[in-house]
C-alpha atoms as a PDB file:
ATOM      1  CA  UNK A   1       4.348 -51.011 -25.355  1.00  0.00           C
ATOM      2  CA  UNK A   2       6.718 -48.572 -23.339  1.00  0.00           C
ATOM      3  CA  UNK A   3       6.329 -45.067 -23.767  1.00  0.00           C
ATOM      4  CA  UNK A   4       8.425 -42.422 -22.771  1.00  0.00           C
ATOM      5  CA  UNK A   5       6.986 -38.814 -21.642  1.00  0.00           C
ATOM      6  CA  UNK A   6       8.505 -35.508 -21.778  1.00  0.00           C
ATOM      7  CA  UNK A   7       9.658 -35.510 -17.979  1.00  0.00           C
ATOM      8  CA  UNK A   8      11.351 -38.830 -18.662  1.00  0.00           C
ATOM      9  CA  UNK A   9       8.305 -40.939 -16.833  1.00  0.00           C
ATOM     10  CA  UNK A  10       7.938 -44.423 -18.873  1.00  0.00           C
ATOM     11  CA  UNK A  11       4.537 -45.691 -19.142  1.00  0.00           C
ATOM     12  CA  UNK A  12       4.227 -49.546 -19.787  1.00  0.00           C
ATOM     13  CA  UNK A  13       0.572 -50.460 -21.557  1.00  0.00           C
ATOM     14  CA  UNK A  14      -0.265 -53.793 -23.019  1.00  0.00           C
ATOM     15  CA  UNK A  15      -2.927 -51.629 -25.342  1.00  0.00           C
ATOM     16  CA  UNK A  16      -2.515 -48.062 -26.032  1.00  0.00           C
ATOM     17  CA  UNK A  17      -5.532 -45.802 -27.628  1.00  0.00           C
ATOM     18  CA  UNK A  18      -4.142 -42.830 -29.635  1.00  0.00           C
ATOM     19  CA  UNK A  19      -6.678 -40.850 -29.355  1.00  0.00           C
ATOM     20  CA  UNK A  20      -5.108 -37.040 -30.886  1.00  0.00           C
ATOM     21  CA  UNK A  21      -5.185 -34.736 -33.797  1.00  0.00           C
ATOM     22  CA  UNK A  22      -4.177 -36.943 -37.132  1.00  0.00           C
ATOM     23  CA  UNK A  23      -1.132 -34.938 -37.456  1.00  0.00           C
ATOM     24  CA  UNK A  24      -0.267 -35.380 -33.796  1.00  0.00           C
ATOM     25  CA  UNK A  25      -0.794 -39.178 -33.741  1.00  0.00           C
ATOM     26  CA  UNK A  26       1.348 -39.153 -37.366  1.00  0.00           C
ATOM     27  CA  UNK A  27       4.513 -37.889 -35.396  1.00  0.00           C
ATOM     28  CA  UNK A  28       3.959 -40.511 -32.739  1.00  0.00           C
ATOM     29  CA  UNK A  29       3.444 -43.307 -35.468  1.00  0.00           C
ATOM     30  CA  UNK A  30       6.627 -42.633 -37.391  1.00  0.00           C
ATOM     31  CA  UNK A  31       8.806 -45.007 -35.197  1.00  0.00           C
ATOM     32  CA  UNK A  32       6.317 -47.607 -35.478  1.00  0.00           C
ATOM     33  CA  UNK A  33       5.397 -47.693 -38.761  1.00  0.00           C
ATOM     34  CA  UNK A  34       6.247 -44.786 -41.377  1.00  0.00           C
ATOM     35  CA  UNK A  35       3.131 -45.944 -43.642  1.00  0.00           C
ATOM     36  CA  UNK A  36       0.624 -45.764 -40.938  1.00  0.00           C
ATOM     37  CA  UNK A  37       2.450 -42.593 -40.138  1.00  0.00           C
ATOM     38  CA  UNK A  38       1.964 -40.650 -43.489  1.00  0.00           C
ATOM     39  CA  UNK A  39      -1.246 -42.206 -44.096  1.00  0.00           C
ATOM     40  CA  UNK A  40      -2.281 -40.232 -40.801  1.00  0.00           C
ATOM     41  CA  UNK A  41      -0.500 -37.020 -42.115  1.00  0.00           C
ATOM     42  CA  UNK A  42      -2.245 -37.148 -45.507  1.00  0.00           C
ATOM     43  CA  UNK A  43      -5.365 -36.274 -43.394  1.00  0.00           C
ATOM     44  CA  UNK A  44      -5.602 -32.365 -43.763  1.00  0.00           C
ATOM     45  CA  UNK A  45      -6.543 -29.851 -41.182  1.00  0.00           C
ATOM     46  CA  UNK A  46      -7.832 -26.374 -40.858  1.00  0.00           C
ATOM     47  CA  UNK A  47      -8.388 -23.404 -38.160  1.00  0.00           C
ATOM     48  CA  UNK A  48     -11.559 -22.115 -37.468  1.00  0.00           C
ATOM     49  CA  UNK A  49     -13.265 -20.408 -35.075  1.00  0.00           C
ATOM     50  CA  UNK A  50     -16.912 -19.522 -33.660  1.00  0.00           C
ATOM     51  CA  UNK A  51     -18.397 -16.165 -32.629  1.00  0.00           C
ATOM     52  CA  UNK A  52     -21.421 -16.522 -30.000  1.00  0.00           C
ATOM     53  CA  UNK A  53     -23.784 -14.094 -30.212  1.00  0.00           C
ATOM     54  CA  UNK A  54     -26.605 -12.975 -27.829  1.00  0.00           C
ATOM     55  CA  UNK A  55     -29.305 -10.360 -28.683  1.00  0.00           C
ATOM     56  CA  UNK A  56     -32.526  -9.114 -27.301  1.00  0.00           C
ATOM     57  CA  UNK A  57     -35.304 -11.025 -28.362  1.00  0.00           C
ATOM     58  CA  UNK A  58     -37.612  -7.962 -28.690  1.00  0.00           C
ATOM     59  CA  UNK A  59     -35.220  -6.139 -30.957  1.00  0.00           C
ATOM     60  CA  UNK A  60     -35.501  -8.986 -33.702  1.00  0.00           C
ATOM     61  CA  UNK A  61     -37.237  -8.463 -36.955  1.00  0.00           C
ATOM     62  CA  UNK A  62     -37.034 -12.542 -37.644  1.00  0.00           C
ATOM     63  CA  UNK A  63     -38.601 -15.091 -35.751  1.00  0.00           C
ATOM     64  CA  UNK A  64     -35.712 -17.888 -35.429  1.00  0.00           C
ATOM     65  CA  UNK A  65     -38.264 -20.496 -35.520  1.00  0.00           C
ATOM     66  CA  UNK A  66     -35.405 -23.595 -37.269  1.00  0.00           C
ATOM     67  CA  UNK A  67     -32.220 -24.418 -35.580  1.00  0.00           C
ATOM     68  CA  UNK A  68     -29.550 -22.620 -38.281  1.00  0.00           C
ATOM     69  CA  UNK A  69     -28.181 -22.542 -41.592  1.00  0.00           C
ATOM     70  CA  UNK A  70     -25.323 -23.914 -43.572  1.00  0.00           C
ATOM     71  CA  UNK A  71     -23.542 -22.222 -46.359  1.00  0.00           C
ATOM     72  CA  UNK A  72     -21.950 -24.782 -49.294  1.00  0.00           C
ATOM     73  CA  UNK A  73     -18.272 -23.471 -50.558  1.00  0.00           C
ATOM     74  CA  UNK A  74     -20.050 -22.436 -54.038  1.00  0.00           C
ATOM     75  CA  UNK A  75     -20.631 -18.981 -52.202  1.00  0.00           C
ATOM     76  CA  UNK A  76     -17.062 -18.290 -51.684  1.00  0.00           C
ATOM     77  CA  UNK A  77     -17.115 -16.895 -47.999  1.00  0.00           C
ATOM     78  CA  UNK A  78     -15.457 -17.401 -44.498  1.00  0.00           C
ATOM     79  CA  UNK A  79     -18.771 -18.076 -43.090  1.00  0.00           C
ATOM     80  CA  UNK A  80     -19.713 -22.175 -42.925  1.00  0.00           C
ATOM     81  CA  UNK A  81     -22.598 -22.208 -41.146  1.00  0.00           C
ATOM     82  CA  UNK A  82     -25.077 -20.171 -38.229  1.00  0.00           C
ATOM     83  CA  UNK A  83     -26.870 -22.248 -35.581  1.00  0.00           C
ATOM     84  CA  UNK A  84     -29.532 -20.500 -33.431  1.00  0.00           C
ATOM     85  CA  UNK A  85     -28.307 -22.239 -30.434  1.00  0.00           C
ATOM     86  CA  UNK A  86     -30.772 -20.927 -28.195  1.00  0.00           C
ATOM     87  CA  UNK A  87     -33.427 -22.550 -30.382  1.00  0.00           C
ATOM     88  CA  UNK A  88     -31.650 -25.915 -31.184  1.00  0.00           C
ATOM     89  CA  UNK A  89     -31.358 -26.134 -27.075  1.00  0.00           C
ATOM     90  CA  UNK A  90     -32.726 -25.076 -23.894  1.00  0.00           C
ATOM     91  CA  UNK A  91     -31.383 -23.101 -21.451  1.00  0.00           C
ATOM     92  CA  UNK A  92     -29.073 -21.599 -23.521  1.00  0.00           C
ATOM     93  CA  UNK A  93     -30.751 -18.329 -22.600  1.00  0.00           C
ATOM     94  CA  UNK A  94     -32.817 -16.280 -21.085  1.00  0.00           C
ATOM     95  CA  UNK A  95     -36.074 -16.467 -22.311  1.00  0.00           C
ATOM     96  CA  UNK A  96     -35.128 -12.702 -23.488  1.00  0.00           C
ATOM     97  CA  UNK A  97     -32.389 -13.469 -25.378  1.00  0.00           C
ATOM     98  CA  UNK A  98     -31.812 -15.097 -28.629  1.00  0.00           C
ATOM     99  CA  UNK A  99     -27.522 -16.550 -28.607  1.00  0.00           C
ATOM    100  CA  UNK A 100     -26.240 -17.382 -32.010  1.00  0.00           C
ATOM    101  CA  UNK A 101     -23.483 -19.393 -32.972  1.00  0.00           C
ATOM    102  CA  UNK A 102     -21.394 -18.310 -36.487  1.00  0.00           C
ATOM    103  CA  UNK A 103     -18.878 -20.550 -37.783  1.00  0.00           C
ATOM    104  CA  UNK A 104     -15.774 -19.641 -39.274  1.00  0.00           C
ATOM    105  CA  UNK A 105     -12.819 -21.199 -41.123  1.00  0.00           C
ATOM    106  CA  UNK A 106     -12.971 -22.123 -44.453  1.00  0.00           C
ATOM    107  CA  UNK A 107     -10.350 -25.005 -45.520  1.00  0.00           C
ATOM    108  CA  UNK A 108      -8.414 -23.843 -49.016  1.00  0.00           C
ATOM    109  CA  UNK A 109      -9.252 -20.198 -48.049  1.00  0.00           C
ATOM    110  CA  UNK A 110      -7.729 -17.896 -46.333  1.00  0.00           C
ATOM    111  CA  UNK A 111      -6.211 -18.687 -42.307  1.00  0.00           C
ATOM    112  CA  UNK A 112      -9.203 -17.021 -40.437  1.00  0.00           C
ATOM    113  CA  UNK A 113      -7.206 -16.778 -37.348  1.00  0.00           C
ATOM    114  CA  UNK A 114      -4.763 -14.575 -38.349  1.00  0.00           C
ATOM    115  CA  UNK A 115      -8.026 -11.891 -38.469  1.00  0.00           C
ATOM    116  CA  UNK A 116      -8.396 -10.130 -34.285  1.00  0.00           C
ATOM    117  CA  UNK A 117     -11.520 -11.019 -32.108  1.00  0.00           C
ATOM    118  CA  UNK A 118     -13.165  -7.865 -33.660  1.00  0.00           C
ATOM    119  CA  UNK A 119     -12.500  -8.329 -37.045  1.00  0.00           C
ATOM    120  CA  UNK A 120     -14.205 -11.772 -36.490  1.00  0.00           C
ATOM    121  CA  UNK A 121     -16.967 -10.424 -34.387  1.00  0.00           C
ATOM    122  CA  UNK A 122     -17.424  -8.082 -37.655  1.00  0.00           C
ATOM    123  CA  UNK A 123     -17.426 -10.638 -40.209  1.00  0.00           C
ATOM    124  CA  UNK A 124     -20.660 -12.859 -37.796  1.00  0.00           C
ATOM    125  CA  UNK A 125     -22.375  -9.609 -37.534  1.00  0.00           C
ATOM    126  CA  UNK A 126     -22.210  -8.676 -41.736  1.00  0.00           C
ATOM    127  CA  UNK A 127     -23.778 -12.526 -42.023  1.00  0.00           C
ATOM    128  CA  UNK A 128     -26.120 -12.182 -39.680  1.00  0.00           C
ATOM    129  CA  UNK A 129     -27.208  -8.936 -40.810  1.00  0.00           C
ATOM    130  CA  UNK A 130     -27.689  -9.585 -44.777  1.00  0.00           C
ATOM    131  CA  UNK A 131     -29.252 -13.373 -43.656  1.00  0.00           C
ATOM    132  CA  UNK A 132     -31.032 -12.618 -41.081  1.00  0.00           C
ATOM    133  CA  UNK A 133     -31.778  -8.905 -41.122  1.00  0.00           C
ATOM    134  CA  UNK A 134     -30.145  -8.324 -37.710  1.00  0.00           C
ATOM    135  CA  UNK A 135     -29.229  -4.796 -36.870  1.00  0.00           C
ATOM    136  CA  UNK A 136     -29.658  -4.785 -33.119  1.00  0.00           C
ATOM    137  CA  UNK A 137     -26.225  -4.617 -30.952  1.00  0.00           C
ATOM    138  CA  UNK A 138     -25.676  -7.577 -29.189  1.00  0.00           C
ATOM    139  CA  UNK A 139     -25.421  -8.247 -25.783  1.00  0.00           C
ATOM    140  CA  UNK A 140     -23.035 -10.663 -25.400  1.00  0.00           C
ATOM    141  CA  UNK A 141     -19.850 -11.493 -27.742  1.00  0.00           C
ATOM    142  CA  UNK A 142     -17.648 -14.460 -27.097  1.00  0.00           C
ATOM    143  CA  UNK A 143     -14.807 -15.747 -29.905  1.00  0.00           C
ATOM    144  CA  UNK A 144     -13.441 -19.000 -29.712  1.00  0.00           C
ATOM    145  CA  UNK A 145     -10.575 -20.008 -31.958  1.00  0.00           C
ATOM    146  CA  UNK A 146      -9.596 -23.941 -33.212  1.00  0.00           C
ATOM    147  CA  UNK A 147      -6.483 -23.777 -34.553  1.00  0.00           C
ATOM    148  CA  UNK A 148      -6.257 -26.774 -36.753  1.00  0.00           C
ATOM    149  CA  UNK A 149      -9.267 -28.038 -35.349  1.00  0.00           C
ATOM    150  CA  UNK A 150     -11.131 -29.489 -38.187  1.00  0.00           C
ATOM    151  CA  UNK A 151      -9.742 -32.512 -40.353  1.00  0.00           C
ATOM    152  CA  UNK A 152     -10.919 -32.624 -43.634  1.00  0.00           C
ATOM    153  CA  UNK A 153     -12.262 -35.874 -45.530  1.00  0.00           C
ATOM    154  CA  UNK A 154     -10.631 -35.249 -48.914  1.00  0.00           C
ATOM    155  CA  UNK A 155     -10.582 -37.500 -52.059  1.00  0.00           C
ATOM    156  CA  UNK A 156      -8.711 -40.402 -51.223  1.00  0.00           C
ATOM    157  CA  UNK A 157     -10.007 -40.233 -47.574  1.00  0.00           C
ATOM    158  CA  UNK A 158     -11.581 -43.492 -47.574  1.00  0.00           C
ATOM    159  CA  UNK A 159      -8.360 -45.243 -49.084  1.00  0.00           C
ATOM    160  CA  UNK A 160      -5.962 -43.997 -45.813  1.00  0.00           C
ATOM    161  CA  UNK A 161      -8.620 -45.059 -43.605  1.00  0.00           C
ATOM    162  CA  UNK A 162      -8.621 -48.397 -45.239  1.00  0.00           C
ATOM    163  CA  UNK A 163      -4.973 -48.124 -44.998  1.00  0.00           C
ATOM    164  CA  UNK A 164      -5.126 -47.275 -41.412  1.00  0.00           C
ATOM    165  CA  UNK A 165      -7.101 -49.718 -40.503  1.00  0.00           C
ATOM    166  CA  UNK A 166      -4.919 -52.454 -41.630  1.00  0.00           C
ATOM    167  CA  UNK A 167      -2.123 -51.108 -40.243  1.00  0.00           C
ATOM    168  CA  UNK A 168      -3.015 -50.280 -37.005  1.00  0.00           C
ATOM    169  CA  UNK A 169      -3.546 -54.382 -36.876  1.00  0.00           C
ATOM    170  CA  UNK A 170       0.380 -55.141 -37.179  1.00  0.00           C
ATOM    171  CA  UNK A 171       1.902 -53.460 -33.761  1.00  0.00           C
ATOM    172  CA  UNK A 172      -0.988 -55.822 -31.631  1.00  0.00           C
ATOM    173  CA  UNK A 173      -2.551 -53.704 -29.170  1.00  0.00           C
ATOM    174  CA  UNK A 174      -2.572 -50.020 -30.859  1.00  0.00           C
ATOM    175  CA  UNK A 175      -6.049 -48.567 -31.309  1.00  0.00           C
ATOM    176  CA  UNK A 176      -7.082 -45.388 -32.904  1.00  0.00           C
ATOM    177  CA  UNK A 177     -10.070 -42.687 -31.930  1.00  0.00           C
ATOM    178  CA  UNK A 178     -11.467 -39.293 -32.831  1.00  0.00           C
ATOM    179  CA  UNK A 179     -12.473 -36.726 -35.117  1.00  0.00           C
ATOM    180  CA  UNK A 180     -10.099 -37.654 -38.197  1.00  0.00           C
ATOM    181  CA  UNK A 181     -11.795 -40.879 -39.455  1.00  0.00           C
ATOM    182  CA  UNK A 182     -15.429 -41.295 -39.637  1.00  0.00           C
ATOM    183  CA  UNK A 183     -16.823 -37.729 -38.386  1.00  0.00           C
ATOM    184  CA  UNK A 184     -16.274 -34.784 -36.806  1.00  0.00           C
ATOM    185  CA  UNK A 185     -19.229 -34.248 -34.546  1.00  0.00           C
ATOM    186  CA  UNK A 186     -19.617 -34.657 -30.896  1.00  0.00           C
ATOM    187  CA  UNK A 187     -21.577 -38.159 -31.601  1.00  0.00           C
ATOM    188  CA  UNK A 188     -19.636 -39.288 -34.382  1.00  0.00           C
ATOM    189  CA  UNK A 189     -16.267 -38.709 -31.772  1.00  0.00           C
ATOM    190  CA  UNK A 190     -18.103 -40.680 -28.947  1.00  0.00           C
ATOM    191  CA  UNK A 191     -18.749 -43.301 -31.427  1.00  0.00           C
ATOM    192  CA  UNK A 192     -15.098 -43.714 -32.326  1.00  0.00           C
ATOM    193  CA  UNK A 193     -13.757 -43.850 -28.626  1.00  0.00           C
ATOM    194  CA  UNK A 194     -16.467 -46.428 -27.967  1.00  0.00           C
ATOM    195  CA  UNK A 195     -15.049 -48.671 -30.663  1.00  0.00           C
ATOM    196  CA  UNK A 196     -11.683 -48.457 -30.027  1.00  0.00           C
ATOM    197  CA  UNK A 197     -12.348 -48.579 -26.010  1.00  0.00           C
ATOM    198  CA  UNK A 198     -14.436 -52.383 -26.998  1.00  0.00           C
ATOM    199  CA  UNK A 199     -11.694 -53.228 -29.064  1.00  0.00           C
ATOM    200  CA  UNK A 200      -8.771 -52.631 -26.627  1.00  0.00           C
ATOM    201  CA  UNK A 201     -11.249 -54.313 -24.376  1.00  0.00           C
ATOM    202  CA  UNK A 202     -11.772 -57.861 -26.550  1.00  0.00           C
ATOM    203  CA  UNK A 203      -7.982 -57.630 -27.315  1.00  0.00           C
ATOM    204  CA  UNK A 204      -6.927 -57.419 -23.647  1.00  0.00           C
ATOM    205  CA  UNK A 205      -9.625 -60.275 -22.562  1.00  0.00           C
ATOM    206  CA  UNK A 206     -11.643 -58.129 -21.008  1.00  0.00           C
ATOM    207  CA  UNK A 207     -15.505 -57.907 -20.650  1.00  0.00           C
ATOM    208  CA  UNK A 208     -17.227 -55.675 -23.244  1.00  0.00           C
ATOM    209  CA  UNK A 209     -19.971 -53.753 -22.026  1.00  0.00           C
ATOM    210  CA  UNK A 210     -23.118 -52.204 -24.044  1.00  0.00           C
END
């Protein structure tokens, strides 16, 4: 497999991992095979973004005893999901502080990112207050935005990874990873690059380690 880059460098690889956003790796399929191609931009994606939050742990009313919430797309908002990160890990903060993590992005809604870092900030603090009964100012505000960060595992989702699957068997030597196929969480992505890395591995004759 030769590949050319954008300052005209060729690569030679007798396996290559594609290892990028569905819609990426769909543009780099097309010369190889148009149906593994589309069934890679058939995957959806949407934007999203998180808003950290730190507060003062004496000015809280509730004791963030769990680890967060998630909100189901019945409730019709912008707001997936709160994770008291501080709880859910240590060393997040001061023992002082309480940091909280709002999620953002809704797919089929409206494009979150298009709203400013305050308007966001705004949005995290109206959840946190009516859920959580948070009034205090917080100490520390951070935004971070995912433009088409999350792929979404609509019906038909299991059919284009079957689809994938088989195809990605006919050029010998191409391998797939990440956040598209079989999860989008931190674990679910090491799992993927694991796989493909021990399958490029057994293809290429070499030793396959635990």
């Amino acid at each position: 497999k030769r590949q050319t880059l954008s300052n005209g460098q060729t690569i030679s690889a007798n396996a290559v991992i594609i290892a990028t956003p569905a819609f990426v790796s769909a543009k780099l399929l097309a010369a190889i095979d148009p149906a593994l191609a589309a069934a890679h931009a058939a995957i959806p994606h949407a934007s999203s973004a998180t808003v950290c939050l730190a507060f003062s742990r004496a000015e809280l009313a509730t004791d963030l005893d769990g680890y967060g919430y998630v909100i189901p797309r019945v409730e019709e908002t912008d707001i997936l999901a709160c994770t008291w990160t501080s709880s859910k890990w240590q060393g997040r903060a001061p023992a002082d502080q309480v940091l909280l993590r709002v999620y953002l992005g809704r797919y089929g809604r409206r494009d979150i990112l298009e709203e400013s870092d305050a308007a966001l900030v705004a949005l995290a603090m109206d959840e946190l207050r009516e859920m959580l009964d948070i009034t205090a100012q917080p100490t520390l505000e951070r935004v971070y935005r995912w433009p088409n960060g999350m792929p979404q595992y609509t019906i038909g989702h299991l059919d284009r990874l079957a689809q994938i699957e088989a195809g990605i068997k006919q050029p010998p030597g191409l391998f797939v990873a990440g956040a598209a196929y079989r999860g989008v969480g931190i674990p679910d992505c090491i799992h993927s690059a694991e796989q493909a890395a021990k399958a490029a591995a057994v293809y290429l004759g070499q030793p396959v380690y635990a």
